[in-house]
N, C-alpha and C. Protein backbone atom coordinates (compact mmCIF):
# COMPACT_ATOMS: atom_id res chain seq x y z
N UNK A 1 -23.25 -8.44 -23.71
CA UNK A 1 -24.67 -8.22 -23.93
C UNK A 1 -25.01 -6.75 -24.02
N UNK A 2 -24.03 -6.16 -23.76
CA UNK A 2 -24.30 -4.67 -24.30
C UNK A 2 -23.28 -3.95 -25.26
N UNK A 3 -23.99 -3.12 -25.66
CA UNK A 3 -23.34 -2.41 -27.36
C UNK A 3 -21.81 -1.89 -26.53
N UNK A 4 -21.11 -2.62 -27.66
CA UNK A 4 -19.97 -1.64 -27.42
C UNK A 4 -19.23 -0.83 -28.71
N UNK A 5 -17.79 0.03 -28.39
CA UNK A 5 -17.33 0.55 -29.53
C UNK A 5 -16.91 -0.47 -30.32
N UNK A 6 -15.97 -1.41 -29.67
CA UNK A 6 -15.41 -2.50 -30.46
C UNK A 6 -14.88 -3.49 -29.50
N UNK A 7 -14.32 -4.63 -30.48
CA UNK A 7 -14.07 -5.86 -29.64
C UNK A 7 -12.18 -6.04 -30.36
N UNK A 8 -11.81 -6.84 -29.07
CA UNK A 8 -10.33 -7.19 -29.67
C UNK A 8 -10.35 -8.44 -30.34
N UNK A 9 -9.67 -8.72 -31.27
CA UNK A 9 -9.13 -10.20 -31.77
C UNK A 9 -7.60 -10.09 -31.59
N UNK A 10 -7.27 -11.30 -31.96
CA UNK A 10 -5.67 -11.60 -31.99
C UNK A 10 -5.79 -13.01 -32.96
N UNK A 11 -4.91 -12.55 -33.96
CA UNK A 11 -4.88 -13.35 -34.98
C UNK A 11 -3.82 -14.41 -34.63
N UNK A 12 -3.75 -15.05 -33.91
CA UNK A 12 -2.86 -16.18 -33.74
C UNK A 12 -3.21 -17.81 -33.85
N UNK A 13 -3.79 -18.05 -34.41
CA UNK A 13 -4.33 -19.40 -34.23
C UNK A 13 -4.63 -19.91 -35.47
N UNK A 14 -4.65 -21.11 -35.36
CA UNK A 14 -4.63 -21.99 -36.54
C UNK A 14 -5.47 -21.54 -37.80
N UNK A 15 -5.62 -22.35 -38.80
CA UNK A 15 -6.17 -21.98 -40.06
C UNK A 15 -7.61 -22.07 -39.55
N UNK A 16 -8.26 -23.25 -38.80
CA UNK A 16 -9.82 -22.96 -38.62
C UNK A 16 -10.17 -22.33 -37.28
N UNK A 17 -8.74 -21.83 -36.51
CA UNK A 17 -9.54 -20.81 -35.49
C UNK A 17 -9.46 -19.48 -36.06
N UNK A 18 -8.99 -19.27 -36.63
CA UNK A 18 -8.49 -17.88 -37.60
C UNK A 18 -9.80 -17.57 -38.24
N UNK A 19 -10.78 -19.14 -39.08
CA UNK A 19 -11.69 -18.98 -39.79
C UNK A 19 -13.27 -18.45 -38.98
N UNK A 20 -12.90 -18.71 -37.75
CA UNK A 20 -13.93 -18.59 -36.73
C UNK A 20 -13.75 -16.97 -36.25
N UNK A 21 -12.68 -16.50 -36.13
CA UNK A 21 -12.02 -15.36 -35.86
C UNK A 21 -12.92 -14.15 -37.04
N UNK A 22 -12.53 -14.86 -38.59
CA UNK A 22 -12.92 -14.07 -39.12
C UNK A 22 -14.45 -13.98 -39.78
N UNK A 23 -15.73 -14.99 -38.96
CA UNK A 23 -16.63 -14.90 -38.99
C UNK A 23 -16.88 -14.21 -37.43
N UNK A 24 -15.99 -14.41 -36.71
CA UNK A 24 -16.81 -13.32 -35.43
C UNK A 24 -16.84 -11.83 -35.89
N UNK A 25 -15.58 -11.66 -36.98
CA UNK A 25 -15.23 -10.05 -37.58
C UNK A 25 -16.45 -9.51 -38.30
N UNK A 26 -17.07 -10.50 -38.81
CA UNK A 26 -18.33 -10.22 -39.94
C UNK A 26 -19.41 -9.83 -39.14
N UNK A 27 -19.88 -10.54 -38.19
CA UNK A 27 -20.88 -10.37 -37.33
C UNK A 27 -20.90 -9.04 -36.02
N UNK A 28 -19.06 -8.94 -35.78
CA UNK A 28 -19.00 -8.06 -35.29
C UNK A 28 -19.51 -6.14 -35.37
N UNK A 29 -18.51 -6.36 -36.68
CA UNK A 29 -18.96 -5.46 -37.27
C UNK A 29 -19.76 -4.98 -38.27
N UNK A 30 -20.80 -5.85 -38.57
CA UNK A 30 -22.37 -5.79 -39.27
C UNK A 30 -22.73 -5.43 -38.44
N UNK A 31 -23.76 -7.30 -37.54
CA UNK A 31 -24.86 -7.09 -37.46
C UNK A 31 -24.82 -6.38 -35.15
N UNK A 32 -23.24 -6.26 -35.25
CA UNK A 32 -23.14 -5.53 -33.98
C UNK A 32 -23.14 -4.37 -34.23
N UNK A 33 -22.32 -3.63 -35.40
CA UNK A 33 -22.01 -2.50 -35.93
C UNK A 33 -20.67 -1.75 -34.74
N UNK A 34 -19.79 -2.77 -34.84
CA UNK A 34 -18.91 -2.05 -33.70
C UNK A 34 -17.40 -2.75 -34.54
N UNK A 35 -16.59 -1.78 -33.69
CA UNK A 35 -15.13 -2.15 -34.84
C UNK A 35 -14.55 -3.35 -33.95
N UNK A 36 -13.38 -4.16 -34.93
CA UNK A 36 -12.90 -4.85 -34.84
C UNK A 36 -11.28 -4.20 -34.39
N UNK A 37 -10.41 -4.42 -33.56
CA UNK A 37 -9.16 -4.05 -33.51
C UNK A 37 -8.51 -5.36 -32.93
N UNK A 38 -8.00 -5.67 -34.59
CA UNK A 38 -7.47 -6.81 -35.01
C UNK A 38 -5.95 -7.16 -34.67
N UNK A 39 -5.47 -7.63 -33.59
CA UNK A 39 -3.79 -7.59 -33.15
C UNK A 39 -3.79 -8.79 -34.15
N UNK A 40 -2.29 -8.47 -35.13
CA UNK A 40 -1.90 -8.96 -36.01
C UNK A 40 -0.40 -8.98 -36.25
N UNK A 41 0.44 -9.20 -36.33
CA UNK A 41 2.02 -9.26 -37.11
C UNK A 41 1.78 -8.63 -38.47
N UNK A 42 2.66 -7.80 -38.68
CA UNK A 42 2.91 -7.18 -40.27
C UNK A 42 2.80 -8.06 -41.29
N UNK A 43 3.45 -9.58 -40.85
CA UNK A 43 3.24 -10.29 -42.00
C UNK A 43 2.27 -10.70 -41.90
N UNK A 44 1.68 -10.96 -41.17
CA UNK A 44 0.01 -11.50 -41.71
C UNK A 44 -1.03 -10.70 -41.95
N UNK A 45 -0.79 -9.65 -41.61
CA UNK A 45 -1.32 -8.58 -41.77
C UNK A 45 -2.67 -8.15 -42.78
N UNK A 46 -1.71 -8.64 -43.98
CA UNK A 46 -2.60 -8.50 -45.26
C UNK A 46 -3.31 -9.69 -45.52
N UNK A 47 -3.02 -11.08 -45.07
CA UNK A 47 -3.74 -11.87 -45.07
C UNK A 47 -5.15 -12.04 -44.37
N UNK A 48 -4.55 -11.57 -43.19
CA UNK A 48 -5.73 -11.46 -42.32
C UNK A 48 -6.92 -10.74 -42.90
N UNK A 49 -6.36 -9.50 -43.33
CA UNK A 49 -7.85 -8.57 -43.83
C UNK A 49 -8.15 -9.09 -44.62
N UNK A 50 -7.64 -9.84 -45.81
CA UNK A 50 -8.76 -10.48 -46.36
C UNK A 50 -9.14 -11.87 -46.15
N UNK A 51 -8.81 -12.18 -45.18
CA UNK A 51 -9.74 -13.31 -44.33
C UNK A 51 -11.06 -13.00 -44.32
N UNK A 52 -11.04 -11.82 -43.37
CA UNK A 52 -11.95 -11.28 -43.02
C UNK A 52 -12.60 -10.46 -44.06
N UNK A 53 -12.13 -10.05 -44.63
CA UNK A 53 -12.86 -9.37 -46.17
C UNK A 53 -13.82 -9.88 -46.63
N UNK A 54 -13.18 -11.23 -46.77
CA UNK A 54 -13.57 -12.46 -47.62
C UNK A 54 -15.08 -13.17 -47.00
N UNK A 55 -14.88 -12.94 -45.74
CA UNK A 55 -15.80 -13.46 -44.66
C UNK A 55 -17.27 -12.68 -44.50
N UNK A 56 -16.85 -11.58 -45.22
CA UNK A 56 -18.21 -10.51 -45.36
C UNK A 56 -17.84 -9.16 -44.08
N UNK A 57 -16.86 -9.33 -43.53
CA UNK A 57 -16.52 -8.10 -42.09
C UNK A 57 -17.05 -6.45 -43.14
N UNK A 58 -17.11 -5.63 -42.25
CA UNK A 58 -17.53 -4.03 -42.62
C UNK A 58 -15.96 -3.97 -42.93
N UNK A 59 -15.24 -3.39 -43.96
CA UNK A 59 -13.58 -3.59 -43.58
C UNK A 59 -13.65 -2.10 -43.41
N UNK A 60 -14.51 -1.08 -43.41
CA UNK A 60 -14.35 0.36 -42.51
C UNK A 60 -14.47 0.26 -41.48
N UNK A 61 -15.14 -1.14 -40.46
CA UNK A 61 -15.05 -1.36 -39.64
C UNK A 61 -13.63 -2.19 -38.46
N UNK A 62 -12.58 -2.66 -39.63
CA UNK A 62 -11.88 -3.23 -39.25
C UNK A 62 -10.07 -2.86 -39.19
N UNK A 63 -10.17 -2.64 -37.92
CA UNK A 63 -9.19 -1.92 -37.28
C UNK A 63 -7.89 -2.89 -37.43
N UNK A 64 -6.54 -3.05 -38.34
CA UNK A 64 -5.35 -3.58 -37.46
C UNK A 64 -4.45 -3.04 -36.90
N UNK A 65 -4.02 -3.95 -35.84
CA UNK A 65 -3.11 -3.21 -34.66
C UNK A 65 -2.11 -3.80 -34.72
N UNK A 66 -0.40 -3.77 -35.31
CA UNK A 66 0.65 -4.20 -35.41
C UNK A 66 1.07 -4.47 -34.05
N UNK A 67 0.58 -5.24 -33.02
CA UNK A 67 0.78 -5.61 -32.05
C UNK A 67 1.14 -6.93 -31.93
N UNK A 68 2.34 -7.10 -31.25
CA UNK A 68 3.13 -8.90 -30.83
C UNK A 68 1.95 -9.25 -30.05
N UNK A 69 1.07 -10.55 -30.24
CA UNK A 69 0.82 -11.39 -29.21
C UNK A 69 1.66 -12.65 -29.54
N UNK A 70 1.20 -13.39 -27.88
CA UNK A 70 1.90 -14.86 -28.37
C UNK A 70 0.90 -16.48 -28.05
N UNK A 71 -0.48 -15.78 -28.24
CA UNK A 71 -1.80 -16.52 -28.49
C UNK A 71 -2.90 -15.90 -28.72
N UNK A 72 -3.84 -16.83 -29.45
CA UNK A 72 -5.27 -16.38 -29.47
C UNK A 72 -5.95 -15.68 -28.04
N UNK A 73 -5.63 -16.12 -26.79
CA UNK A 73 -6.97 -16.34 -26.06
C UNK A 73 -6.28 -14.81 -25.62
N UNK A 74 -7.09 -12.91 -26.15
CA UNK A 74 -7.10 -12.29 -26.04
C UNK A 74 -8.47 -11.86 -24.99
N UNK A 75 -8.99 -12.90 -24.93
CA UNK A 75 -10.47 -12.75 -23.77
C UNK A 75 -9.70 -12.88 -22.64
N UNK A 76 -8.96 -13.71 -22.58
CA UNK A 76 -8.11 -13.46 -21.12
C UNK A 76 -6.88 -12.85 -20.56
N UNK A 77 -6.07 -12.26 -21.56
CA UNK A 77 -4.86 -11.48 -21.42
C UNK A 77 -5.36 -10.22 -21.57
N UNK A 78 -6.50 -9.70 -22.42
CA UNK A 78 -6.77 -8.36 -23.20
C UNK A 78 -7.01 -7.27 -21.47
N UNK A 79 -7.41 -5.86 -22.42
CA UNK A 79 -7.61 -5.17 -20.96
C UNK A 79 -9.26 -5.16 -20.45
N UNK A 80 -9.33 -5.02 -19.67
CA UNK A 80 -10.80 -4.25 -18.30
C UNK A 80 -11.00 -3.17 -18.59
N UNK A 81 -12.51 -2.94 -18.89
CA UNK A 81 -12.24 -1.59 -18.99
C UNK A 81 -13.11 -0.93 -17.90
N UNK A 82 -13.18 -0.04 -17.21
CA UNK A 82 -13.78 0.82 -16.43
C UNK A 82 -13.87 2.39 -16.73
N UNK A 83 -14.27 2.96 -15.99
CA UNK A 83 -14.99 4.32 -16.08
C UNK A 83 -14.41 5.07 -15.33
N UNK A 84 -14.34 5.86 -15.01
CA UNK A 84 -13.75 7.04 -13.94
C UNK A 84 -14.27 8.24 -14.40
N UNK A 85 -15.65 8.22 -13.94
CA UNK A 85 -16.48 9.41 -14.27
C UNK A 85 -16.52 8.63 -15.30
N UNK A 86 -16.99 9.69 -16.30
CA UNK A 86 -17.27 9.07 -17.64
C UNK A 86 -16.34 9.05 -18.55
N UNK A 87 -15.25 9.28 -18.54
CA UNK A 87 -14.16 8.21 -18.91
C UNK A 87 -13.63 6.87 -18.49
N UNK A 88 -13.71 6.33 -19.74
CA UNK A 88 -13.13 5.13 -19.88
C UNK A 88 -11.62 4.78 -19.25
N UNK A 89 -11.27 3.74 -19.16
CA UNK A 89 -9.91 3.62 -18.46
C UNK A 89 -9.79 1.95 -18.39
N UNK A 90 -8.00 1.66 -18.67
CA UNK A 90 -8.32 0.13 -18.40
C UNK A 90 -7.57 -0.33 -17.45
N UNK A 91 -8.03 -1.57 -16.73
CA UNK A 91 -7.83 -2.27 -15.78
C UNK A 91 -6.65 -3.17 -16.41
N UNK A 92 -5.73 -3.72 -15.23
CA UNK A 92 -5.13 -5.12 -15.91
C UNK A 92 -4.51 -5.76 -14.94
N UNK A 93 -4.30 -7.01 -15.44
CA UNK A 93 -3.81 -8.10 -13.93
C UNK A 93 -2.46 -8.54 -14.42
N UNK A 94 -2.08 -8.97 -13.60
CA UNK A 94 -0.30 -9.57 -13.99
C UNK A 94 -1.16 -11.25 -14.69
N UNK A 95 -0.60 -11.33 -16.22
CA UNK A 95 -1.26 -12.57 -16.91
C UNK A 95 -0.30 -13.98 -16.21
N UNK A 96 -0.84 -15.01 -15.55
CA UNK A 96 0.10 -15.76 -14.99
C UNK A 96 0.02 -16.97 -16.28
N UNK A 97 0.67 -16.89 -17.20
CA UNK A 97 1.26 -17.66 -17.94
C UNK A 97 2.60 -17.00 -18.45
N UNK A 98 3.47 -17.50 -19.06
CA UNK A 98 4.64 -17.79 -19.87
C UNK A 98 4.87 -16.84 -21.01
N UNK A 99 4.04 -15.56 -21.06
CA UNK A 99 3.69 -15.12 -22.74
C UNK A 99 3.97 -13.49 -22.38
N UNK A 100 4.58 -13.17 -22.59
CA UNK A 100 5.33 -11.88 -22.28
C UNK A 100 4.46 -10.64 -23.07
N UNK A 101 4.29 -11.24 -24.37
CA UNK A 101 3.38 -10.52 -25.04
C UNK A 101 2.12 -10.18 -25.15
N UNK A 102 1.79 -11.31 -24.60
CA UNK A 102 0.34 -11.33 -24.25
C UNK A 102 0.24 -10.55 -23.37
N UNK A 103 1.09 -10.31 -22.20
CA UNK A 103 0.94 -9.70 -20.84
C UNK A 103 0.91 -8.20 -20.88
N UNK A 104 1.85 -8.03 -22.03
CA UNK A 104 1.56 -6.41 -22.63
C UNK A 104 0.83 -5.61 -23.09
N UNK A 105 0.09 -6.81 -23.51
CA UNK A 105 -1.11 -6.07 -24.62
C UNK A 105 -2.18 -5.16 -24.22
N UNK A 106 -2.23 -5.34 -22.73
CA UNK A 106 -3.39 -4.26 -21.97
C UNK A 106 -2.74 -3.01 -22.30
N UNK A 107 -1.57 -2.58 -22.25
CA UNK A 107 -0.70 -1.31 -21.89
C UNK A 107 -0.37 -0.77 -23.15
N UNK A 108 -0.42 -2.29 -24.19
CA UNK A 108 -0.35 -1.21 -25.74
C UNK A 108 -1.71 -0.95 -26.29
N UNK A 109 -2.79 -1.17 -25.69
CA UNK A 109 -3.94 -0.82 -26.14
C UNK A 109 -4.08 0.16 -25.75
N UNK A 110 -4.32 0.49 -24.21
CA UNK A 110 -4.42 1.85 -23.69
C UNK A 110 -3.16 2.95 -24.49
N UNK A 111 -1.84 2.67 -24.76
CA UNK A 111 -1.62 3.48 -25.40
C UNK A 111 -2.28 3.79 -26.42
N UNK A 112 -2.54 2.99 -27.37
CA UNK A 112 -3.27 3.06 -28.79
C UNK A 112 -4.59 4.12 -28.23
N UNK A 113 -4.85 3.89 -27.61
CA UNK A 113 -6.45 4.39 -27.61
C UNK A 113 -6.28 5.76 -26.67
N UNK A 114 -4.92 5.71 -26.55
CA UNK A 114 -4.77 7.16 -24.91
C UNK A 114 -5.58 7.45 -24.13
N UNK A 115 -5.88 5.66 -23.61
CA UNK A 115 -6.83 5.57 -22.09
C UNK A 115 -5.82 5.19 -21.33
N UNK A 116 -6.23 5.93 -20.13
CA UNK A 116 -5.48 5.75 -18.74
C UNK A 116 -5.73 4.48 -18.54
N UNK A 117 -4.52 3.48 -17.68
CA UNK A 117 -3.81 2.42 -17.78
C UNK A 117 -3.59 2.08 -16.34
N UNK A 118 -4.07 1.25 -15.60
CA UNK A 118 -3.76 1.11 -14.20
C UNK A 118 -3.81 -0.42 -14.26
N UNK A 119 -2.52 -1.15 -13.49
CA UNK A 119 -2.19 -2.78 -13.35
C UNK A 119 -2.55 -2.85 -11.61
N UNK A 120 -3.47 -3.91 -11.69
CA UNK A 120 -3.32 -4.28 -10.04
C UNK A 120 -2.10 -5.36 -10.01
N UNK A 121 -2.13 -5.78 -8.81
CA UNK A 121 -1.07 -6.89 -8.50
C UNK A 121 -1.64 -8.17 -8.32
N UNK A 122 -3.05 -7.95 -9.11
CA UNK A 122 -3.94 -9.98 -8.71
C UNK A 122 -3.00 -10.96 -10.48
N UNK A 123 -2.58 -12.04 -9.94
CA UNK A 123 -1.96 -12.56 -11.06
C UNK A 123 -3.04 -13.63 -11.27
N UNK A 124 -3.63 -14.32 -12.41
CA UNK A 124 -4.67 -15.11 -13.05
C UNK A 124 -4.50 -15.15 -14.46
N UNK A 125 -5.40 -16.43 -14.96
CA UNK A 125 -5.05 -16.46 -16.17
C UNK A 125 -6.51 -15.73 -17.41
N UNK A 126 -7.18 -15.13 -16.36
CA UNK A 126 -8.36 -13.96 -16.98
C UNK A 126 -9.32 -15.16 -17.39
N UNK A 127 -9.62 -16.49 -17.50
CA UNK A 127 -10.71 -17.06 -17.86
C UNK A 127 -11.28 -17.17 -17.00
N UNK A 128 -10.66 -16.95 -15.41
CA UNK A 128 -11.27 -17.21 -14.22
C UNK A 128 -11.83 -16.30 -13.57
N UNK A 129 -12.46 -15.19 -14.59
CA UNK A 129 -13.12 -14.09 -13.83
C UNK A 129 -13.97 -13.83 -14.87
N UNK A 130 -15.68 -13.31 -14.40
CA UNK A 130 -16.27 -12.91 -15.37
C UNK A 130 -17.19 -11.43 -14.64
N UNK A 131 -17.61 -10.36 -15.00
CA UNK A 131 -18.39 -9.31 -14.10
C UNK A 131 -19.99 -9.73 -15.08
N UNK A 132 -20.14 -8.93 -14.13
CA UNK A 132 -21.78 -8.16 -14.54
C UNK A 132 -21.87 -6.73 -14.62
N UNK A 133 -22.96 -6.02 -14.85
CA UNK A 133 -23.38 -4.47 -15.00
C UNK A 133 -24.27 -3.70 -13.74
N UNK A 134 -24.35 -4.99 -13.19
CA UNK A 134 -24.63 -4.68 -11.80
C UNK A 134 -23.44 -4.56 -10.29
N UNK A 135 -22.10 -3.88 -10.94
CA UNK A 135 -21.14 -4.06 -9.90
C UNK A 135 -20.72 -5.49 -9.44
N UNK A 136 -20.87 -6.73 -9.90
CA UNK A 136 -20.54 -7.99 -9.06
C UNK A 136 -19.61 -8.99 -10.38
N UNK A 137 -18.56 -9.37 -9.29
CA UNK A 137 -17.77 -10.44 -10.51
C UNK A 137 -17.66 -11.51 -9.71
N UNK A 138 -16.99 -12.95 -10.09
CA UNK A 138 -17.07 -13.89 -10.09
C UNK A 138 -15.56 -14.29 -10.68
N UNK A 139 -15.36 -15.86 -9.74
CA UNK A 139 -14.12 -16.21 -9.90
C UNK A 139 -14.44 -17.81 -8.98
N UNK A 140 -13.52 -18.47 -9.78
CA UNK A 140 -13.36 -20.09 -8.72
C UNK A 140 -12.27 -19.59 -7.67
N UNK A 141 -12.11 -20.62 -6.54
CA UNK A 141 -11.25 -20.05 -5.70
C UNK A 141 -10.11 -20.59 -6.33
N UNK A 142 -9.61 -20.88 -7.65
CA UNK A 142 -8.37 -20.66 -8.17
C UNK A 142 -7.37 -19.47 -7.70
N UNK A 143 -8.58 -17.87 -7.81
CA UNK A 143 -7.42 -17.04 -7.85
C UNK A 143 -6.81 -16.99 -6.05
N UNK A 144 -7.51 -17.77 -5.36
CA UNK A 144 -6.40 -17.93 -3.94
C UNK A 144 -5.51 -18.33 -4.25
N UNK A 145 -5.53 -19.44 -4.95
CA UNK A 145 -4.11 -20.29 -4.95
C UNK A 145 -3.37 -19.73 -6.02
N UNK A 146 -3.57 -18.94 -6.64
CA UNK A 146 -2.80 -18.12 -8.12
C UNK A 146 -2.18 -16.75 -6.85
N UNK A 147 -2.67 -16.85 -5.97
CA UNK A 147 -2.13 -15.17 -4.91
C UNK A 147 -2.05 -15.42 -3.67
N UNK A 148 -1.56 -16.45 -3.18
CA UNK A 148 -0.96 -16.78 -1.70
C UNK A 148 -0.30 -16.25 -0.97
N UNK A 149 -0.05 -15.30 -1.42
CA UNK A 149 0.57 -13.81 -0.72
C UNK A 149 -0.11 -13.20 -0.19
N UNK A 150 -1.26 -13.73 -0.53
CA UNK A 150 -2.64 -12.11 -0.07
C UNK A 150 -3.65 -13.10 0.16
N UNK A 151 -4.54 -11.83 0.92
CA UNK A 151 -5.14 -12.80 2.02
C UNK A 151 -6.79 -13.25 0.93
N UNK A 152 -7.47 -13.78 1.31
CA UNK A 152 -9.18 -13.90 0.33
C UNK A 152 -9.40 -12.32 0.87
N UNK A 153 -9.47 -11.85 1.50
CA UNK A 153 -10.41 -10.50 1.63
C UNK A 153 -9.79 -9.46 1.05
N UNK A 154 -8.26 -8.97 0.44
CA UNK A 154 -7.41 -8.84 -0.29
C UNK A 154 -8.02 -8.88 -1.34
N UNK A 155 -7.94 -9.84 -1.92
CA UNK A 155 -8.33 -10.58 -2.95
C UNK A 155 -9.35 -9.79 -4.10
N UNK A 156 -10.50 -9.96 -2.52
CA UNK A 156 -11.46 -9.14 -2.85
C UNK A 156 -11.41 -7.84 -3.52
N UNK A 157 -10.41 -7.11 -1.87
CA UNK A 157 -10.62 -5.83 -2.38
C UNK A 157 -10.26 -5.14 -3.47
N UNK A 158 -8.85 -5.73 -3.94
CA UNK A 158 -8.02 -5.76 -5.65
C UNK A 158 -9.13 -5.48 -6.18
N UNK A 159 -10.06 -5.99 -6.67
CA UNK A 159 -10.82 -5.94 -7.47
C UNK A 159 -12.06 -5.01 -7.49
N UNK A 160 -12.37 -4.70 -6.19
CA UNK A 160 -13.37 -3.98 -5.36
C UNK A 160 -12.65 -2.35 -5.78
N UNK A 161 -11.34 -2.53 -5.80
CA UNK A 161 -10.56 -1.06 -5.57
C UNK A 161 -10.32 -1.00 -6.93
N UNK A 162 -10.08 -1.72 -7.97
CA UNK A 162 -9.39 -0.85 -9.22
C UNK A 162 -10.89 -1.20 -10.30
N UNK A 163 -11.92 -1.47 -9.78
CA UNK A 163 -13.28 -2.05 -10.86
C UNK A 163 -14.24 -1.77 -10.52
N UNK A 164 -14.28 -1.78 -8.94
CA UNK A 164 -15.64 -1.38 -8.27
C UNK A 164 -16.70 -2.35 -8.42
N UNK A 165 -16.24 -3.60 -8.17
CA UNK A 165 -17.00 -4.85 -8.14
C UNK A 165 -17.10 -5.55 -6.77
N UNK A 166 -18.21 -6.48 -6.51
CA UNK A 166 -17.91 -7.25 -5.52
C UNK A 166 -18.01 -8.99 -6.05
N UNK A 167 -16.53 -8.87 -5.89
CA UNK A 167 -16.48 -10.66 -6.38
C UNK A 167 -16.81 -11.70 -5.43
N UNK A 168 -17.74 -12.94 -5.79
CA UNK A 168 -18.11 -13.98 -5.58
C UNK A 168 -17.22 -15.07 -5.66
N UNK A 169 -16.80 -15.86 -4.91
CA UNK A 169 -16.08 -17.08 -5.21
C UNK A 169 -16.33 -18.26 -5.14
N UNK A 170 -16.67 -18.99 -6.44
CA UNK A 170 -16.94 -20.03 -6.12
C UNK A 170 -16.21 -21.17 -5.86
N UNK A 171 -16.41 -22.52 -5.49
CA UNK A 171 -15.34 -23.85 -5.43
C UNK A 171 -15.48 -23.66 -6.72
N UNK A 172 -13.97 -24.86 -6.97
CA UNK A 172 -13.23 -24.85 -8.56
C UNK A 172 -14.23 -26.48 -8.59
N UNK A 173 -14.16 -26.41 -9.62
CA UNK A 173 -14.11 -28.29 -9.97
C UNK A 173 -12.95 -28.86 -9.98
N UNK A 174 -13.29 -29.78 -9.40
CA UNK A 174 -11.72 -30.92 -9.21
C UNK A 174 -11.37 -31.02 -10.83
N UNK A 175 -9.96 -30.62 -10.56
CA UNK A 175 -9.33 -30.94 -12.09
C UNK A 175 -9.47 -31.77 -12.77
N UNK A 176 -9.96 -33.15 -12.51
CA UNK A 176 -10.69 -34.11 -12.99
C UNK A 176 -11.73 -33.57 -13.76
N UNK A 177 -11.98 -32.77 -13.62
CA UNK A 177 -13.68 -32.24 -14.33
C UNK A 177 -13.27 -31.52 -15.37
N UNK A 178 -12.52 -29.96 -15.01
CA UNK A 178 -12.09 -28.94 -15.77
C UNK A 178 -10.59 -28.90 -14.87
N UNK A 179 -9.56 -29.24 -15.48
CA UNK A 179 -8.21 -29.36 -16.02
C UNK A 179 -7.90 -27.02 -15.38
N UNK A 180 -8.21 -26.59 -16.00
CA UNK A 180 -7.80 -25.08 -15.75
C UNK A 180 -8.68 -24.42 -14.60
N UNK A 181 -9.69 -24.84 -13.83
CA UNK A 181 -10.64 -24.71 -12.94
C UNK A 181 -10.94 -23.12 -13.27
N UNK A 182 -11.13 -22.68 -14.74
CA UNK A 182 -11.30 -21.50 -15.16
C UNK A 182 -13.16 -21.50 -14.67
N UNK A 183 -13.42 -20.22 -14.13
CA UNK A 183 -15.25 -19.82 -14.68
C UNK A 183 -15.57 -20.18 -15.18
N UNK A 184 -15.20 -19.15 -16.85
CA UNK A 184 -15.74 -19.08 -18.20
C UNK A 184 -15.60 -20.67 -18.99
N UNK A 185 -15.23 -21.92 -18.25
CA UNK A 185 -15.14 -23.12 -18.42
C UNK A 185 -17.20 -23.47 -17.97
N UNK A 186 -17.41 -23.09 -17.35
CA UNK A 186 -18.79 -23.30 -16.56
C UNK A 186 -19.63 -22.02 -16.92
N UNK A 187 -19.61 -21.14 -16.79
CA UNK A 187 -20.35 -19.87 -16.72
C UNK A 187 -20.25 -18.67 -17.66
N UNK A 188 -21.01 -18.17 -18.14
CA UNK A 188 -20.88 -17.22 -18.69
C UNK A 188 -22.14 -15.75 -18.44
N UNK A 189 -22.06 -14.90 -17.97
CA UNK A 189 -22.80 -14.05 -17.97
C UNK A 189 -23.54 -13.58 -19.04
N UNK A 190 -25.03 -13.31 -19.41
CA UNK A 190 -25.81 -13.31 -20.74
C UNK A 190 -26.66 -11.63 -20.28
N UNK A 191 -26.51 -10.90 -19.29
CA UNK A 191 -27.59 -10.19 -19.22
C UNK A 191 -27.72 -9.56 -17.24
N UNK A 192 -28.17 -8.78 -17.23
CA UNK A 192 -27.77 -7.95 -15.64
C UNK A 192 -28.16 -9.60 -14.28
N UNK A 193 -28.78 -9.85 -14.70
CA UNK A 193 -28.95 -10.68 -14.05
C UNK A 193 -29.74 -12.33 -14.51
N UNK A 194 -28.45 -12.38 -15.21
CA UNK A 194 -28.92 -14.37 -16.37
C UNK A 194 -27.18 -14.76 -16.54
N UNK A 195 -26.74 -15.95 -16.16
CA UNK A 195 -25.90 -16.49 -16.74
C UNK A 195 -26.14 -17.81 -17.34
């Protein structure tokens, strides 16, 4: 809900998530006016841009990044970003799935962009956390059971110490309900204080 420089994609997904991909590119960079930095494979490379070409995107607006992922869902592997003073800087968590590449991708962005790069040790699968602009984030108590090593107040502070947030935890829904007991399954933040 607030302007930024740009947003990540990751071109990995089927022919009609790709098509959704490359109408978020159009809107992104119009009627947001912010760039796109498009993780892509060389070979698709050229397809992709004119996906998105095709789709109406600013293509001065549209950044590709020859970067391996090994899925779409870049909302939850991608990096955090924070401030330190008024530099930018990104955050990142150990990604607890199977995808090696995905897990990288915080550390080749910050290279790309030569922002300072700091990993905590909270492991999650990033759908289960969402912040606000008022210092406060949010999480099901998934990420206890994703970090049983460490204590809930731990937990906390991970996040308190490398973001400067104070996270909320809510109960998960019985997997019966939501299967990944992710947040962003239930919630989404719209505004300093509206979800």
């Amino acid at each position: 809900y607030e302007p930024m420089e740009g947003a990540l994609l990751s071109w990995r997904g089927s022919v009609a998530q790709n098509n959704v991909l490359a109408q978020m590119a159009r809107l992104i960079t119009t009627t947001g006016d912010a760039n796109v930095y498009l993780m892509v494979s060389v070979a698709s490379q050229s397809s992709a841009l004119t996906t998105i070409s095709n789709a109406g995107a600013n293509m001065a607006r549209g950044i590709p990044l020859n970067g391996t992922t090994d899925t779409i869902w870049i909302r939850d592997y991608g990096p955090r970003y924070v401030y330190i003073g008024q530099v930018r800087a990104i955050t990142d968590h150990v990604y607890n799935r199977p995808r090696p590449n995905d897990d990288a991708q915080p550390a080749y962005f910050a290279n790309y962009k030569k922002h300072a790069y700091y990993e905590h040790i909270l492991r999650h699968g990033g759908g289960n956390y969402h912040l606000d602009a008022n210092h406060n984030g949010y999480a099901t108590q998934l990420i206890w059971n994703e970090n049983t090593n460490l204590t809930h107040p731990e937990i906390h502070d991970i996040w308190y110490d490398y973001q400067n947030i104070d996270t909320h935890i809510f109960p998960a829904f019985p997997t019966s309900v939501d299967l990944t007991q992710h947040l962003d399954m239930w919630m989404q933040v719209f505004d300093d204080d509206k979800v």
